[in-house]
Protein backbone atom coordinates (compact mmCIF):
# COMPACT_ATOMS: atom_id res chain seq x y z
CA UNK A 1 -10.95 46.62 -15.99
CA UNK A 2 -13.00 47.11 -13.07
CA UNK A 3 -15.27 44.28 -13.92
CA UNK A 4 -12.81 42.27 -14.57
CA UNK A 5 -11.20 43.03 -11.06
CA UNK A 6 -15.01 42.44 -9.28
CA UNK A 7 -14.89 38.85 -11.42
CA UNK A 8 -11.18 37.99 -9.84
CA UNK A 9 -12.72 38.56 -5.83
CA UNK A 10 -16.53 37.40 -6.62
CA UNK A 11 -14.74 33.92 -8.78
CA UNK A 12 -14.26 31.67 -5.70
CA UNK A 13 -18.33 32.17 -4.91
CA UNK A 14 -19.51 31.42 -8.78
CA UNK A 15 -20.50 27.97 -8.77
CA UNK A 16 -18.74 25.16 -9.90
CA UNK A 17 -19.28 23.79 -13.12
CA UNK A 18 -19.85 19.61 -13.41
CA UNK A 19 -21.83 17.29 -10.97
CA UNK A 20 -20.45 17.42 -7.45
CA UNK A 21 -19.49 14.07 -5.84
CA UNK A 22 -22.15 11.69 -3.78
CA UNK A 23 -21.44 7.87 -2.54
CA UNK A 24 -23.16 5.81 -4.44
CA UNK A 25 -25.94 3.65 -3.06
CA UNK A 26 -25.21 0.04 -2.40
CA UNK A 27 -27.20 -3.20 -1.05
CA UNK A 28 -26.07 -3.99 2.07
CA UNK A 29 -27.32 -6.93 3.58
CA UNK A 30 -28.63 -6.66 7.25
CA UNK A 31 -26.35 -9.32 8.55
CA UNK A 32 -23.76 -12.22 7.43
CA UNK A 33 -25.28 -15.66 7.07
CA UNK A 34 -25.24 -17.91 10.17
CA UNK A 35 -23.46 -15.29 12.55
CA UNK A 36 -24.76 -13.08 15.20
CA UNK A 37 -22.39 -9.67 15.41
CA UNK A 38 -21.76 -8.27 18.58
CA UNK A 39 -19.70 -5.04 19.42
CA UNK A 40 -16.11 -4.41 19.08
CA UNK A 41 -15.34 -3.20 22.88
CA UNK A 42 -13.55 -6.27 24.15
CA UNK A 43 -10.43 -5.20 22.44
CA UNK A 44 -10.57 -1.30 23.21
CA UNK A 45 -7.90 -1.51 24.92
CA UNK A 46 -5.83 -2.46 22.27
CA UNK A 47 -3.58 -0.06 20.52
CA UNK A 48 -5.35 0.82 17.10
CA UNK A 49 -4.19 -1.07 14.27
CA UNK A 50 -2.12 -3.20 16.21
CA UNK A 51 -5.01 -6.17 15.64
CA UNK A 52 -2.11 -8.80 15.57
CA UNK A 53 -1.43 -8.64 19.05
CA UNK A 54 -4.73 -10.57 19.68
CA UNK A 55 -2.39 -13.79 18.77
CA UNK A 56 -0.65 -12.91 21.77
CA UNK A 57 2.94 -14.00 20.28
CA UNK A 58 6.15 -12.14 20.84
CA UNK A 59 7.57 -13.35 17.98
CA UNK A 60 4.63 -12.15 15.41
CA UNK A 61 4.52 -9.40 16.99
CA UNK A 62 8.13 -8.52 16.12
CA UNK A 63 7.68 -9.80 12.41
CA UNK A 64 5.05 -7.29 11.68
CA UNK A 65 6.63 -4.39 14.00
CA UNK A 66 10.33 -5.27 10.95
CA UNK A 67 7.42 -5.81 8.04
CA UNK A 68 6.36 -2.39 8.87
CA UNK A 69 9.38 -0.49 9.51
CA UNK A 70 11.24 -2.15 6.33
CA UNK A 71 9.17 -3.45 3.69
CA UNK A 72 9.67 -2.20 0.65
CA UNK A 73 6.60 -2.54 -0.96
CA UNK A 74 5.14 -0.01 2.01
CA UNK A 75 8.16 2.26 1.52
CA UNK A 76 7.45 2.69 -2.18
CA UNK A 77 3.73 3.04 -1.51
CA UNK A 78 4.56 6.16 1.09
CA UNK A 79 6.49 7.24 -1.76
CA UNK A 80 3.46 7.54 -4.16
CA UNK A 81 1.67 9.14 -1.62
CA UNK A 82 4.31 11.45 -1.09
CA UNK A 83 3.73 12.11 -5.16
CA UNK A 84 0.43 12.37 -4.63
CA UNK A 85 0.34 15.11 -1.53
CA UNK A 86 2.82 17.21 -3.55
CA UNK A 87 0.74 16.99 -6.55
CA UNK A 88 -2.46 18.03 -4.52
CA UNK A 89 -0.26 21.11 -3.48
CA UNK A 90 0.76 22.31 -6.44
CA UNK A 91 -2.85 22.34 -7.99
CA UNK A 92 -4.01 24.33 -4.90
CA UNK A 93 -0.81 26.54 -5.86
CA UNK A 94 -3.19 27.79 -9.18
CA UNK A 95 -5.33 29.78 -7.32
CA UNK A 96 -2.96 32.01 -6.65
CA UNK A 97 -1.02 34.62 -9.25
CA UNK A 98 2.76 33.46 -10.23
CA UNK A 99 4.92 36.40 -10.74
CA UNK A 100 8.23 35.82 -12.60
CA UNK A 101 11.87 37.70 -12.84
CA UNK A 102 13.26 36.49 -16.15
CA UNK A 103 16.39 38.93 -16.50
CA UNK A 104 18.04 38.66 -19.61
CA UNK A 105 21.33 40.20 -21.54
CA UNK A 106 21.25 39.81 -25.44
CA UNK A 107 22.48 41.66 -28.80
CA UNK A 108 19.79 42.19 -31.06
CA UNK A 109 18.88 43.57 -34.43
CA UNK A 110 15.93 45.32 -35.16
CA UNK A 111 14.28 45.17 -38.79
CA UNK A 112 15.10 48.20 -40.60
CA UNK A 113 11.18 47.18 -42.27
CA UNK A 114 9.74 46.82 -39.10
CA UNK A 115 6.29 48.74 -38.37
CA UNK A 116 6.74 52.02 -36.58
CA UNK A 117 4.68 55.02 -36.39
CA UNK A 118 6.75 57.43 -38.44
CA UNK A 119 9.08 56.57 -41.21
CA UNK A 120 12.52 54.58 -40.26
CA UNK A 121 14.58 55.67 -43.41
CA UNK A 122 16.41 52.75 -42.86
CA UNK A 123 17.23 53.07 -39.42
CA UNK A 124 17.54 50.27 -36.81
CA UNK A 125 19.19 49.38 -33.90
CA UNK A 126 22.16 46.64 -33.68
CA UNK A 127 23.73 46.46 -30.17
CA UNK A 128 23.47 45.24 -26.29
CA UNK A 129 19.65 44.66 -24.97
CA UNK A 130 19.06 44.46 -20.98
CA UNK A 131 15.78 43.70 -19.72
CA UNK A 132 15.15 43.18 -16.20
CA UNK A 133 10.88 42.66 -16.27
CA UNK A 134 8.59 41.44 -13.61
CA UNK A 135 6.24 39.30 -15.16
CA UNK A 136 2.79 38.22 -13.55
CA UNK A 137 -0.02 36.10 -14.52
CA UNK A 138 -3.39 35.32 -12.71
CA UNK A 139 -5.76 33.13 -14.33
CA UNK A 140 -9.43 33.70 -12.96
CA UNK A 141 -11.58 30.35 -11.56
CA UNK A 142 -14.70 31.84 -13.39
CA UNK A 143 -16.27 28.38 -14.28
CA UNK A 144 -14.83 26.14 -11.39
CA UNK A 145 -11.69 24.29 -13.22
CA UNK A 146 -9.24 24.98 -10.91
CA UNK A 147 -10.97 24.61 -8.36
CA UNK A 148 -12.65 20.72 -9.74
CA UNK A 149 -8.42 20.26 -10.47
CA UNK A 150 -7.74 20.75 -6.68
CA UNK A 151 -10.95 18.53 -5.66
CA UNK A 152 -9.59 15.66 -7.62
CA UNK A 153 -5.98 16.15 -6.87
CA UNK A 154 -6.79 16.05 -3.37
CA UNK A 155 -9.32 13.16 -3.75
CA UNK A 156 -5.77 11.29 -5.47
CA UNK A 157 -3.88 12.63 -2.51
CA UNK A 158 -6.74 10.25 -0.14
CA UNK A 159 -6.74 7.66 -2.55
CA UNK A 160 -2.70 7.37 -2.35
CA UNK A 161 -3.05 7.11 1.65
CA UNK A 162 -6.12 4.29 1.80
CA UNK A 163 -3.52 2.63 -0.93
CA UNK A 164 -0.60 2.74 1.72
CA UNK A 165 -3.02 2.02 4.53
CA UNK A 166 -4.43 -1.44 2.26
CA UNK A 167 -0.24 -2.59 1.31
CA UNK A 168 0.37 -2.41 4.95
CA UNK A 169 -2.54 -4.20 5.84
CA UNK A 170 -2.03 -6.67 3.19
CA UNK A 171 1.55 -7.22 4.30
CA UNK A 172 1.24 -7.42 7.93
CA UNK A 173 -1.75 -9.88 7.43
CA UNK A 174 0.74 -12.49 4.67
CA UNK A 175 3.52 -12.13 7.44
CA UNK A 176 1.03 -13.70 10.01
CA UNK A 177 -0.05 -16.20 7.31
CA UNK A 178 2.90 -17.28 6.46
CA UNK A 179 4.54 -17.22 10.49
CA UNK A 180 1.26 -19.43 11.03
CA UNK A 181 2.11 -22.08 8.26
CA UNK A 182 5.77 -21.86 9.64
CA UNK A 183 4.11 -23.01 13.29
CA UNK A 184 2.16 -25.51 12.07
CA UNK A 185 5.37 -27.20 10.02
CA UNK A 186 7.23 -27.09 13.11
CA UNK A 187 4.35 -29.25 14.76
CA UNK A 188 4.31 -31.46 11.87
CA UNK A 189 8.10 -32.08 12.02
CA UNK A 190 7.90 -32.43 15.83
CA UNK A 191 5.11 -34.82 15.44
CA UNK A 192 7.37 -36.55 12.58
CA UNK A 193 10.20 -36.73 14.31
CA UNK A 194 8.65 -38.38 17.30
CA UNK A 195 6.76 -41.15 14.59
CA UNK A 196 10.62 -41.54 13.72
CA UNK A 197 11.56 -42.14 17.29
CA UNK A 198 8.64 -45.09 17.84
CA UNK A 199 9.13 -46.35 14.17
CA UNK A 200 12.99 -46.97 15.59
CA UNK A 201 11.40 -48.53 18.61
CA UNK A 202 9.50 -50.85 16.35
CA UNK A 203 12.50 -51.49 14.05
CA UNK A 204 14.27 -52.39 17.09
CA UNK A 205 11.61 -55.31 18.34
CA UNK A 206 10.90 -56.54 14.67
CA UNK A 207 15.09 -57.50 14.77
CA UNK A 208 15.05 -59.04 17.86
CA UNK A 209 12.04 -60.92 17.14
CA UNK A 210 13.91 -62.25 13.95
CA UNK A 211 17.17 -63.33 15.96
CA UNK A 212 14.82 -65.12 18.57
CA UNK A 213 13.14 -66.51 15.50
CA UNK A 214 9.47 -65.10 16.87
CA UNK A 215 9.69 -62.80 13.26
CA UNK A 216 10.17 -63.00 9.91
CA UNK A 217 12.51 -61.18 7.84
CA UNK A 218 9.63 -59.20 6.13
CA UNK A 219 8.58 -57.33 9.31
CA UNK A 220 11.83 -55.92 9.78
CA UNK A 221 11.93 -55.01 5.91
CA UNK A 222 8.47 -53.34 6.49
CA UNK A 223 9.90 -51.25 10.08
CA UNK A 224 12.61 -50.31 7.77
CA UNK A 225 10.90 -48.88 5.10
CA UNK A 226 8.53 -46.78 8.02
CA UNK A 227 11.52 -45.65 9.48
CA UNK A 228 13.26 -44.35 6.19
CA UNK A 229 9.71 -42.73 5.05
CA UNK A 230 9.28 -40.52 8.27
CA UNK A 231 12.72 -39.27 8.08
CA UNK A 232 12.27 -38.53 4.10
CA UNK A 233 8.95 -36.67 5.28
CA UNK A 234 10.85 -34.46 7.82
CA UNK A 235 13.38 -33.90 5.09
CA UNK A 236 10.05 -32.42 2.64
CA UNK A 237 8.33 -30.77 5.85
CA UNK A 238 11.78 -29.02 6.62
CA UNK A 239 12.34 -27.82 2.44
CA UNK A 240 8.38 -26.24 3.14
CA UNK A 241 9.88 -24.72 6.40
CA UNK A 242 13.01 -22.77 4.81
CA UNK A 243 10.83 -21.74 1.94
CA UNK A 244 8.15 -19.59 4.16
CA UNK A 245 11.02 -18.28 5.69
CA UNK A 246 12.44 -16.67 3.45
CA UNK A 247 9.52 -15.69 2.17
CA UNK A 248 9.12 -13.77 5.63
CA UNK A 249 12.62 -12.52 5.18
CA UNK A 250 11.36 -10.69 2.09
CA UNK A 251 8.01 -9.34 3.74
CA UNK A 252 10.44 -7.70 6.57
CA UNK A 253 12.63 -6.11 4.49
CA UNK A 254 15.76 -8.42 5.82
CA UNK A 255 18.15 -10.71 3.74
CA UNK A 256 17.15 -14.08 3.32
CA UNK A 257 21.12 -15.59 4.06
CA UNK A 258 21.01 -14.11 7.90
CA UNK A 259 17.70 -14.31 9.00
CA UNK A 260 16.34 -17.41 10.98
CA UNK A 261 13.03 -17.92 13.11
CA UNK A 262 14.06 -20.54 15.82
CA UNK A 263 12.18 -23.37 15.57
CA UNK A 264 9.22 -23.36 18.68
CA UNK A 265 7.83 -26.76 20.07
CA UNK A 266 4.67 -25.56 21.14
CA UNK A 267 1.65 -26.73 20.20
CA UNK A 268 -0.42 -24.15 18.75
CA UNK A 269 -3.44 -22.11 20.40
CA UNK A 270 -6.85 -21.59 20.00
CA UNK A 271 -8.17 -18.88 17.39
CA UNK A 272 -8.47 -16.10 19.66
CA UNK A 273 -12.76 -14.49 19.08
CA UNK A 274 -12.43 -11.53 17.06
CA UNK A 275 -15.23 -8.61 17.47
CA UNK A 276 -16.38 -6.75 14.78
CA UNK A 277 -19.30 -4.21 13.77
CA UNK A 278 -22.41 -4.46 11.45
CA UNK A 279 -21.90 -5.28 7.67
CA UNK A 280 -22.30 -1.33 7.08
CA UNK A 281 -19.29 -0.53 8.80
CA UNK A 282 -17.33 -2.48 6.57
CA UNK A 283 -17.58 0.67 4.02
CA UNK A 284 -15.43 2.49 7.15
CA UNK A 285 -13.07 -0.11 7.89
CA UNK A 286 -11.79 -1.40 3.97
CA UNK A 287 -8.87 0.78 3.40
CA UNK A 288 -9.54 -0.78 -0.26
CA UNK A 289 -13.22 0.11 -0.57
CA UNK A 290 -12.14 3.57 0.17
CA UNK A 291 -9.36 3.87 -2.14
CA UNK A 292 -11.83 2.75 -4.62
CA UNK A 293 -14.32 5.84 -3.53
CA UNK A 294 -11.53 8.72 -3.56
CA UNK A 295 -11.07 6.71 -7.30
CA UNK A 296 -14.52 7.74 -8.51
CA UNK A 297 -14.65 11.41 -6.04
CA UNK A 298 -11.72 11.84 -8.50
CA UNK A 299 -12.75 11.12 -11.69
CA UNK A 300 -16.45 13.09 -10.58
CA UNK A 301 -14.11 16.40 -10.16
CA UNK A 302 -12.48 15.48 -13.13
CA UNK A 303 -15.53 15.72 -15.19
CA UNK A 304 -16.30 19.09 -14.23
CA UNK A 305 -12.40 19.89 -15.54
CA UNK A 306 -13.35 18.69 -18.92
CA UNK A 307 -16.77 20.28 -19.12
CA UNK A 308 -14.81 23.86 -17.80
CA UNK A 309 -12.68 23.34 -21.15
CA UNK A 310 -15.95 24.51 -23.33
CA UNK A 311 -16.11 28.24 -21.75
CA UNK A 312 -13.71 31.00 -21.98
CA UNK A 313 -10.44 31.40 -20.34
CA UNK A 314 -9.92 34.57 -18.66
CA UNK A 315 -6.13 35.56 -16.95
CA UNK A 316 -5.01 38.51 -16.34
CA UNK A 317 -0.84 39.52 -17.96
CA UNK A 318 1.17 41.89 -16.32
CA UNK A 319 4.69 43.26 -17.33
CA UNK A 320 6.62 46.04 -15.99
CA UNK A 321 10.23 46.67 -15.16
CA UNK A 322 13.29 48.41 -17.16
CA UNK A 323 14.69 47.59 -20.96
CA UNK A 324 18.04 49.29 -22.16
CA UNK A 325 20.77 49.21 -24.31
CA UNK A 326 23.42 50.84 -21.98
CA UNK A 327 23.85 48.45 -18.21
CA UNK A 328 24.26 52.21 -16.90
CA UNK A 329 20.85 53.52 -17.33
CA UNK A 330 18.96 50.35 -17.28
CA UNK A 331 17.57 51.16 -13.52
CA UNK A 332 16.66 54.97 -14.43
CA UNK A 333 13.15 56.38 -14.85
CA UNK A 334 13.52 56.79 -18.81
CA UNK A 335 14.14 53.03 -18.56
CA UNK A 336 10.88 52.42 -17.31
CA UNK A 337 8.58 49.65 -19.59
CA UNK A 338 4.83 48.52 -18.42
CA UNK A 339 1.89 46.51 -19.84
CA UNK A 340 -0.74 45.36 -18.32
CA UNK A 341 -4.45 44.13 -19.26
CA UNK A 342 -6.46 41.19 -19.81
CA UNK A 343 -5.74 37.99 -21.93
CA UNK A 344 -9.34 36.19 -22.82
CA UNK A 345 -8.79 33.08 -24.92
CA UNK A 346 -12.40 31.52 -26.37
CA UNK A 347 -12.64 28.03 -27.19
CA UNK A 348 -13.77 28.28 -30.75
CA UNK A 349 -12.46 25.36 -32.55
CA UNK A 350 -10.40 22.03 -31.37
CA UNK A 351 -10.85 19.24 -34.03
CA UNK A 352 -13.90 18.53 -31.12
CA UNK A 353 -10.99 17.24 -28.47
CA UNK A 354 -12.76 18.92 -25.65
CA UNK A 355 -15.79 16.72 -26.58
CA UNK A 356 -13.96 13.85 -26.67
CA UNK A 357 -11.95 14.80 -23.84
CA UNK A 358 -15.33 14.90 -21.79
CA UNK A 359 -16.39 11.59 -23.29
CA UNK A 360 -13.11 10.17 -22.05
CA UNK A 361 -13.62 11.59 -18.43
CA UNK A 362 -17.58 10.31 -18.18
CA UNK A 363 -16.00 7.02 -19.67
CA UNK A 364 -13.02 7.03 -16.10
CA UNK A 365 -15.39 8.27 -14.13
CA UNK A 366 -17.80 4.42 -14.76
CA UNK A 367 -15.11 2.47 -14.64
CA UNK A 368 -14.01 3.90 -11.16
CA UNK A 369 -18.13 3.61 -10.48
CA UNK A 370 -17.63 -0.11 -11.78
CA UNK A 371 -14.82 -0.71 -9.73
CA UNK A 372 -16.03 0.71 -6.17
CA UNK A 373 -18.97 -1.43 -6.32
CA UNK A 374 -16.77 -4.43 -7.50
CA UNK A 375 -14.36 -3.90 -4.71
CA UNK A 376 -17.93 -3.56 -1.72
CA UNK A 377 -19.21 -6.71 -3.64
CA UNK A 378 -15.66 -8.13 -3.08
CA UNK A 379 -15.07 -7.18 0.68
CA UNK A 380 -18.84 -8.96 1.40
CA UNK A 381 -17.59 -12.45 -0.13
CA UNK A 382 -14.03 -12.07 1.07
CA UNK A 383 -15.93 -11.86 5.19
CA UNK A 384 -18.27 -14.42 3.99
CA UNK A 385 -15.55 -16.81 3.06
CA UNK A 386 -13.74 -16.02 6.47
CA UNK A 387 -16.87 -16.92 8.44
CA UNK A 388 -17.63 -19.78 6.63
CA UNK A 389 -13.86 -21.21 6.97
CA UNK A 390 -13.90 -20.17 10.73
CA UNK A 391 -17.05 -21.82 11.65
CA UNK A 392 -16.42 -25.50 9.51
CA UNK A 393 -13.08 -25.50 10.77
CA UNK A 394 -14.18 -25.18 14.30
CA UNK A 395 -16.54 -28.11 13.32
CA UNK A 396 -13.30 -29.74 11.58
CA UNK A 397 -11.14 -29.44 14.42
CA UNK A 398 -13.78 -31.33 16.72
CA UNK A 399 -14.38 -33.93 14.50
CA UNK A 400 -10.71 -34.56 13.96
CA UNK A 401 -9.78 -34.73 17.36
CA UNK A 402 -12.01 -37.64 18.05
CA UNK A 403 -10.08 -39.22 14.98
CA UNK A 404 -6.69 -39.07 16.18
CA UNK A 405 -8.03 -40.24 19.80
CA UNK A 406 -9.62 -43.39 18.29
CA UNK A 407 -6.46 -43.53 15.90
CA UNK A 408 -3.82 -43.17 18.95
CA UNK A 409 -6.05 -46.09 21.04
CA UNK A 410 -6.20 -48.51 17.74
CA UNK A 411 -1.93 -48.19 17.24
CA UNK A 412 -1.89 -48.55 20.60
CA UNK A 413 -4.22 -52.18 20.61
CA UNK A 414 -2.93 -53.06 17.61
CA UNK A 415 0.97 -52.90 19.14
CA UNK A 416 -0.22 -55.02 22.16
CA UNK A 417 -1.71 -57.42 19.91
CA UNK A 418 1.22 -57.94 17.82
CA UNK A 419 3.51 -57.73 20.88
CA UNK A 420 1.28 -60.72 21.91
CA UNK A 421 1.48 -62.52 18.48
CA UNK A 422 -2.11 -62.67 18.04
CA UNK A 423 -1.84 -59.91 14.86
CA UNK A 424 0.21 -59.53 12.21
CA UNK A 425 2.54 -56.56 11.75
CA UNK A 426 0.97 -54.90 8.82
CA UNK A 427 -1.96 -54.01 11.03
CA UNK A 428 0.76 -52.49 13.28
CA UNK A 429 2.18 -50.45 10.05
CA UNK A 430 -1.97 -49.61 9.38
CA UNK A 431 -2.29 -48.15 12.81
CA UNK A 432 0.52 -46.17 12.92
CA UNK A 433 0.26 -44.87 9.48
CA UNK A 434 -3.47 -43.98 10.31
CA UNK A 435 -2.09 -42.17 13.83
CA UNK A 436 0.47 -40.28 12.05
CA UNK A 437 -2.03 -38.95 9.31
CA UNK A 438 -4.59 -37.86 11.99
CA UNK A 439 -1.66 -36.14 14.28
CA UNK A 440 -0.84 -34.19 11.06
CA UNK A 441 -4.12 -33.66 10.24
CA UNK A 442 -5.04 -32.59 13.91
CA UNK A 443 -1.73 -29.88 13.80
CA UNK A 444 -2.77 -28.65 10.07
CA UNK A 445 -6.36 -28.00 11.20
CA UNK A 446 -5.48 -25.62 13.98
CA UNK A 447 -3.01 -23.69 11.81
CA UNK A 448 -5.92 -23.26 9.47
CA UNK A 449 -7.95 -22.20 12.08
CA UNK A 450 -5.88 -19.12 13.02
CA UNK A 451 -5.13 -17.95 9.34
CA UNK A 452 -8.76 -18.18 8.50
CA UNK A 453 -8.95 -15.30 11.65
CA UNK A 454 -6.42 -13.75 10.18
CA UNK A 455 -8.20 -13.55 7.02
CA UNK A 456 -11.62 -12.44 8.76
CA UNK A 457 -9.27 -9.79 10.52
CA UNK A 458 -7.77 -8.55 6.88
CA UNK A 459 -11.18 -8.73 5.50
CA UNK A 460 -13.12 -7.00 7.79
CA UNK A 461 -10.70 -4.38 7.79
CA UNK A 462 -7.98 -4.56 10.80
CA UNK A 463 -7.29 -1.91 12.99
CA UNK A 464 -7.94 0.86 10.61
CA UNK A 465 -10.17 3.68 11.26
CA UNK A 466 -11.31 6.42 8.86
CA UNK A 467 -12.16 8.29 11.90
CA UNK A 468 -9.00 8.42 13.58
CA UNK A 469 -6.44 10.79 12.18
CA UNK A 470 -4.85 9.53 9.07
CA UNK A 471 -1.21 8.52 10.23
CA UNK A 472 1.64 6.53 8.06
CA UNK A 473 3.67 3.57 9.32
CA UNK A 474 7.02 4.80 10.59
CA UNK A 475 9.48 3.18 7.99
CA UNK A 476 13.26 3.17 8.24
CA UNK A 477 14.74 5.66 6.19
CA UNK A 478 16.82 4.02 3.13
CA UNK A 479 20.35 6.26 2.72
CA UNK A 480 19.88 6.17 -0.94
CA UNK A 481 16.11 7.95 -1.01
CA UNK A 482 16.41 11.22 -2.24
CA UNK A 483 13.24 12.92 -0.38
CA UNK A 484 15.59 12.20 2.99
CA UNK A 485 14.51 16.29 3.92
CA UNK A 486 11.02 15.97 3.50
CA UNK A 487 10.18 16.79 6.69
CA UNK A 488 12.63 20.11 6.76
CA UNK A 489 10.57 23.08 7.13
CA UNK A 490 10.98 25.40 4.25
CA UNK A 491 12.08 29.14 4.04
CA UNK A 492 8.29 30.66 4.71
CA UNK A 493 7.93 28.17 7.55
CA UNK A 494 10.57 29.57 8.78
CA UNK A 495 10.22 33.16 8.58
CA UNK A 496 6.44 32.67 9.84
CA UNK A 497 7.99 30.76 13.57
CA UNK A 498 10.50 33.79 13.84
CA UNK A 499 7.21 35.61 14.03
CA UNK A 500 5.49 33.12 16.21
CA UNK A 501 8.24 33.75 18.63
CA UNK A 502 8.81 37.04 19.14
């Protein structure tokens, strides 16, 4: 008994048995092709996290403040980790002993055969049974399982918060997307619109060329046909329009029938420059590259579970309390009943699961290896891809601006030509037709432009910091969630600040 007491204090020292968790190595490449990094302080002074507000918008702003606070998909990842933090609990809760008061009333016969020390002669006892034990069990951590349980319980606990912290960062980074495309639509109907109001114009000399007799009937057929094509393309651009938002209405948590983004007539803004670090620190800054991590620190702890189920299981049982047949004298010394003593259960034979059970956990713990370096491998291309749109669009948006200059000076020559009779009104329809497409074009190129940063903002990261302390997004509360009290403190809390205070 005494050794088994020294093993219960000396069992949190033994050490631990499976391999203990290091990051694995991976290639990291010096620098991204064709860009020169430089360091992140020009937006210090931003709040952290709150990389969106580089747009300098109002209205984004306000989507992704309602994204945050109401999403769904964010409020049911909180609620995983929730799952996950109490599960990471209760596995540190096996350290300790659990002592049990099961009370229980019963009639009973005993077995007029059953073993005693002296001879029954057929006696036996039919009648009332009160028991009112204390039972206590403490299993010892001789070979490190609970202790590997707790490791990867909290490592699932991590894993559940980098999860919440990639959903939100994947869902504030679509709402920008999307209130980008719905920007650029509204410059493509205004530009539309006004192609509707010179097409008009047009319409308008074509019929009183025809009633001077300067025209032909086909002109004005042709002015018609521009006119009634514009205003079926602002009809298309305006289905596009209600689609992303109410595709925004989803992402904020809001009902599709009520909510409206007033349409905005300005023309949209440069890509603002976005900082960022070295290529290494993209390993600190991918909520989903360290997800995948806590993944494989996980299923490493897990391994060393497994491998604890070969050795023996040592707890020690305890049972005292009182056992009559009369409620009188349950609580009096005669009543008195006590065991107490080790239980030590070997592992002798299991059909070999435990050796299958270990293959299974060497087998999770590779395909979380697998999928951290898949994810690293992924986060490099996804910033590649960024850059690369970033910097051809730039080169894009230049070359396309010279088109729709030339384009706006040929509709323009080509209108004074025909105005003068010395061209034909097709190459006015050519012109215009070739203006309109390079307006478009000009509008759909800067869109592009800023959710290509957006996507060098989500792939590189955001706002998030390992470093900082690990906060969740403040979500409304839904009236129908049942974990409403999480934040009550409990009855221990509470009995440990009535000793704070006095």
């Amino acid at each position: 008994m005494r050794f088994l007491l020294l093993l219960a204090f000396a069992s949190p020292a033994l050490a631990q048995i499976g391999p203990n968790y290091e990051r694995p190595a991976t290639a990291t490449p010096p620098n991204f092709k064709g860009v020169s990094w430089r360091a992140a302080t020009p937006s210090a002074h931003l709040p952290k996290g709150s990389w969106w507000t580089v747009f300098r918008d109002p209205r984004l702003n306000a989507l992704v403040s309602a994204a945050t606070a109401s999403n769904q998909q964010i409020k049911a990842a909180m609620a995983r980790f929730d799952q996950a933090r109490a599960a990471a609990r209760m596995a540190r809760g096996d350290f300790f002993p659990t002592v049990s008061l099961p009370l229980t009333v019963e009639t009973q016969q005993t077995s007029e055969n059953m073993p005693s020390p002296f001879p029954l002669n057929g006696m036996r006892y039919e009648g009332p049974a009160y028991n009112a034990p204390l039972d206590f069990s403490w299993e010892l951590d001789l070979w490190g399982k609970l202790r590997r349980q707790s490791e990867g319980a909290r490592a699932d606990a991590a894993m559940a918060a980098d999860a919440v912290h990639n959903i939100l960062l994947g869902i504030q980074a679509e709402v920008a997307m999307n209130y980008f495309k719905l920007r650029t639509l509204d410059n493509e109907i205004r530009i539309v619109r006004e192609a509707v109001g010179w097409r008009n114009e047009a319409l308008k000399i074509a019929k009183a060329r025809v009633q001077v007799g300067a025209g032909s009937e086909l002109e004005q057929a042709q002015a018609e046909t521009e006119v009634a094509s514009a205003q079926a393309e602002v009809s298309a651009l305006q289905a596009q329009r209600d689609q992303l938002e109410n595709m925004l209405a989803i992402l904020i948590g809001a009902n599709a029938s009520s909510f409206n983004i007033p349409t905005s007539h300005m023309v949209i803004s440069l890509p603002p420059s976005i900082p960022s670090g070295l290529p290494s620190d993209l390993l600190e800054r991918r909520p989903d590259i360290s997800q995948a991590e806590r993944a494989l620190e996980a299923a490493t702890a897990r391994i060393g579970v497994a491998k604890a189920q070969f050795f023996p299981s040592i707890k020690f049982m305890g049972r005292g309390g009182f056992q009559s047949g009369d409620i009188d004298i349950l609580f009096e010394p005669t009543s008195l009943m006590w065991s107490l003593g080790p239980s030590i259960s070997v592992p002798l034979f299991s059909g070999n699961k435990n050796r299958w059970n270990l293959s299974k956990s060497k087998a999770v713990h590779d395909e979380a290896l697998a999928n951290y370096r898949q994810a690293f491998l992924g986060a490099l291309a996804d910033v590649e891809s960024s850059l690369s749109a970033i910097r051809n669009l730039g080169i894009q948006a230049e070359s396309q601006g010279r088109a729709r200059t030339s384009a706006e000076k040929a509709a323009q020559l080509a209108k004074t030509r025909y105005e003068a009779g010395t061209s034909p009104y097709l190459d006015v329809i050519e012109a215009n037709r070739t203006t309109l497409t390079m307006q478009r074009a000009t509008a759909q190129i800067a869109g592009q432009r800023l959710i290509a940063t957006v996507g060098l903002i989500k792939a590189i990261g955001g706002g998030w910091d390992p470093k900082a302390l690990a906060t969740m997004p403040v979500t409304t509360l839904d009236p129908a969630a049942k974990n409403l009290d999480q934040d009550k403190p409990g009855f221990f809390s509470k009995v440990k600040g009535w000793f704070a205070k006095d």
